[in-house]
C-alpha atoms as a PDB file:
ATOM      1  CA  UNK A   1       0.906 -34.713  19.664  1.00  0.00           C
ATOM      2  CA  UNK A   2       0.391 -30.891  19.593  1.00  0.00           C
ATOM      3  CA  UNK A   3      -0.380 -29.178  16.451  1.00  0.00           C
ATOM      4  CA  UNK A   4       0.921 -25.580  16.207  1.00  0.00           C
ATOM      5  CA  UNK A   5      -1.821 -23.463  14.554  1.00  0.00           C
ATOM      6  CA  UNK A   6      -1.213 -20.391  13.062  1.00  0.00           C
ATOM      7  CA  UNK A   7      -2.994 -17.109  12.633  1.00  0.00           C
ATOM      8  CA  UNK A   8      -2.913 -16.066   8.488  1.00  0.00           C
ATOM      9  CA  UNK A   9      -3.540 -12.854   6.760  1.00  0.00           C
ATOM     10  CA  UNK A  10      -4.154 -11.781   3.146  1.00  0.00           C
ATOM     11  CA  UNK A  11      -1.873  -9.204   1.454  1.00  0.00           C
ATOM     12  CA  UNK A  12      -3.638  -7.504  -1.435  1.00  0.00           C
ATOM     13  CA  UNK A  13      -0.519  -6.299  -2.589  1.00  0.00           C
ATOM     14  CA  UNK A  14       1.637  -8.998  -2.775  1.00  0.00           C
ATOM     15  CA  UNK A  15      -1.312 -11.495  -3.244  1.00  0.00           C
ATOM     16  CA  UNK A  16       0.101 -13.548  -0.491  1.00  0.00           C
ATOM     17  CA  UNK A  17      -1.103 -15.086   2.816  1.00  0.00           C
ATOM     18  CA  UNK A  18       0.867 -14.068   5.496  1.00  0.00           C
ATOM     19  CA  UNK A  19       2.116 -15.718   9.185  1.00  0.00           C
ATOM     20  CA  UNK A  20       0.468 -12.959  11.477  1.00  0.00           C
ATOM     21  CA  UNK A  21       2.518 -13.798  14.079  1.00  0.00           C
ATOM     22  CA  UNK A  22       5.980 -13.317  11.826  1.00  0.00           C
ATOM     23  CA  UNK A  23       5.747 -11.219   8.424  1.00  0.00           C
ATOM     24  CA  UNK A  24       3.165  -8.454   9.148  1.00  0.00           C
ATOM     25  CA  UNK A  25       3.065  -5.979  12.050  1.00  0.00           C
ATOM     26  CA  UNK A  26       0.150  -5.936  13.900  1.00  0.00           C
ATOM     27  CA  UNK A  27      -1.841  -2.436  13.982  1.00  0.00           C
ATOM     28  CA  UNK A  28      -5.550  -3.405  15.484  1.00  0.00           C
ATOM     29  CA  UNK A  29      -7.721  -6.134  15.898  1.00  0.00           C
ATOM     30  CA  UNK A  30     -12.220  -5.815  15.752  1.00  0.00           C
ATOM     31  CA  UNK A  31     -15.272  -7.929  14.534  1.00  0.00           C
ATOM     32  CA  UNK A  32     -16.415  -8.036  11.128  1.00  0.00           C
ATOM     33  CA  UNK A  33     -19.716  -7.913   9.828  1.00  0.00           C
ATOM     34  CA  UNK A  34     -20.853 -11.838  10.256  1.00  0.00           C
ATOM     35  CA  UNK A  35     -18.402 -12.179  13.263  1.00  0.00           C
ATOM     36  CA  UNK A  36     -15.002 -12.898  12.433  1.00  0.00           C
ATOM     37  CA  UNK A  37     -12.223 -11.617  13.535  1.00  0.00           C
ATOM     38  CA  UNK A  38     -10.535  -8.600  11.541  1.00  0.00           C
ATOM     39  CA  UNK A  39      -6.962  -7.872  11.716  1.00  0.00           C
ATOM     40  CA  UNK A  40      -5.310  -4.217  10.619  1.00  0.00           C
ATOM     41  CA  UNK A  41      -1.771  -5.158   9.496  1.00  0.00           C
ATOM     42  CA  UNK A  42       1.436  -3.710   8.110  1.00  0.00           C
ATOM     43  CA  UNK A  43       2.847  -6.280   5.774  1.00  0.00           C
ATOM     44  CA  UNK A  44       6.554  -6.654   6.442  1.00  0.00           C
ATOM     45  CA  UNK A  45       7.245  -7.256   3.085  1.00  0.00           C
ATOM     46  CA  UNK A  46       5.395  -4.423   1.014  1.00  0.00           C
ATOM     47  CA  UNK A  47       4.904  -1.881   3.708  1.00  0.00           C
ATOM     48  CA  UNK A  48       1.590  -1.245   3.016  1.00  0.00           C
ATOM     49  CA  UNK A  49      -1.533  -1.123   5.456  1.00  0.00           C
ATOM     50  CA  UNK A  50      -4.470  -3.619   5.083  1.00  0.00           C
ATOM     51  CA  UNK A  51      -7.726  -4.762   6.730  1.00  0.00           C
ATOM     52  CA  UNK A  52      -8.651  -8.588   6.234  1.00  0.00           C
ATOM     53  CA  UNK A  53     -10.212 -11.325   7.945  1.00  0.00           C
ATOM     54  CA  UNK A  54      -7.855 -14.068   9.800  1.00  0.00           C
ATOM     55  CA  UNK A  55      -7.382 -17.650   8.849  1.00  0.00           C
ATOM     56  CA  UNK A  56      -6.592 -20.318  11.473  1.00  0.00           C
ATOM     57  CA  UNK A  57      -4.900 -22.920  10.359  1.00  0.00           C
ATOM     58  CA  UNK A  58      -1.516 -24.920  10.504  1.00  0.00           C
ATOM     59  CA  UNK A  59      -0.733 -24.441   7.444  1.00  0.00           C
ATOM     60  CA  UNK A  60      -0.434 -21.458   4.451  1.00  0.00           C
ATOM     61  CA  UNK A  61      -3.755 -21.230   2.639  1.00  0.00           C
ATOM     62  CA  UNK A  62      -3.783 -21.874  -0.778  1.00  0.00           C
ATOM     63  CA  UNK A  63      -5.047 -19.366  -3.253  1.00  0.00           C
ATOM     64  CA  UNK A  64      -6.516 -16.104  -2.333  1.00  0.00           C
END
């Protein structure tokens, strides 16, 4: 059985995660300070620009 994992983004306007691969629109990618993996995004919904680490996982994260 495959499990489809999904790349997730925070919204800080509409205090949301989002499906990087469906509701934002990707702008850049780089390396944060310990490492990870920092996406620039558009978020389909609100239209505004953000900066924010991405989340791996299958699911929607819970909280924020």
């Amino acid at each position: 059985m495959t499990v489809d994992m999904k790349n997730w983004v925070w919204c800080e306007d509409c205090l949301d995660w989002k499906d990087a691969g469906e509701e934002v629109s990707f702008v850049n990618i780089g390396v944060g300070a310990n490492g990870e993996d920092v996406m620039t995004f558009a978020c389909d919904k609100c239209g505004n620009e953000h900066k924010n680490f991405i989340v791996v996982k299958e699911e929607r994260p819970r909280g924020g």
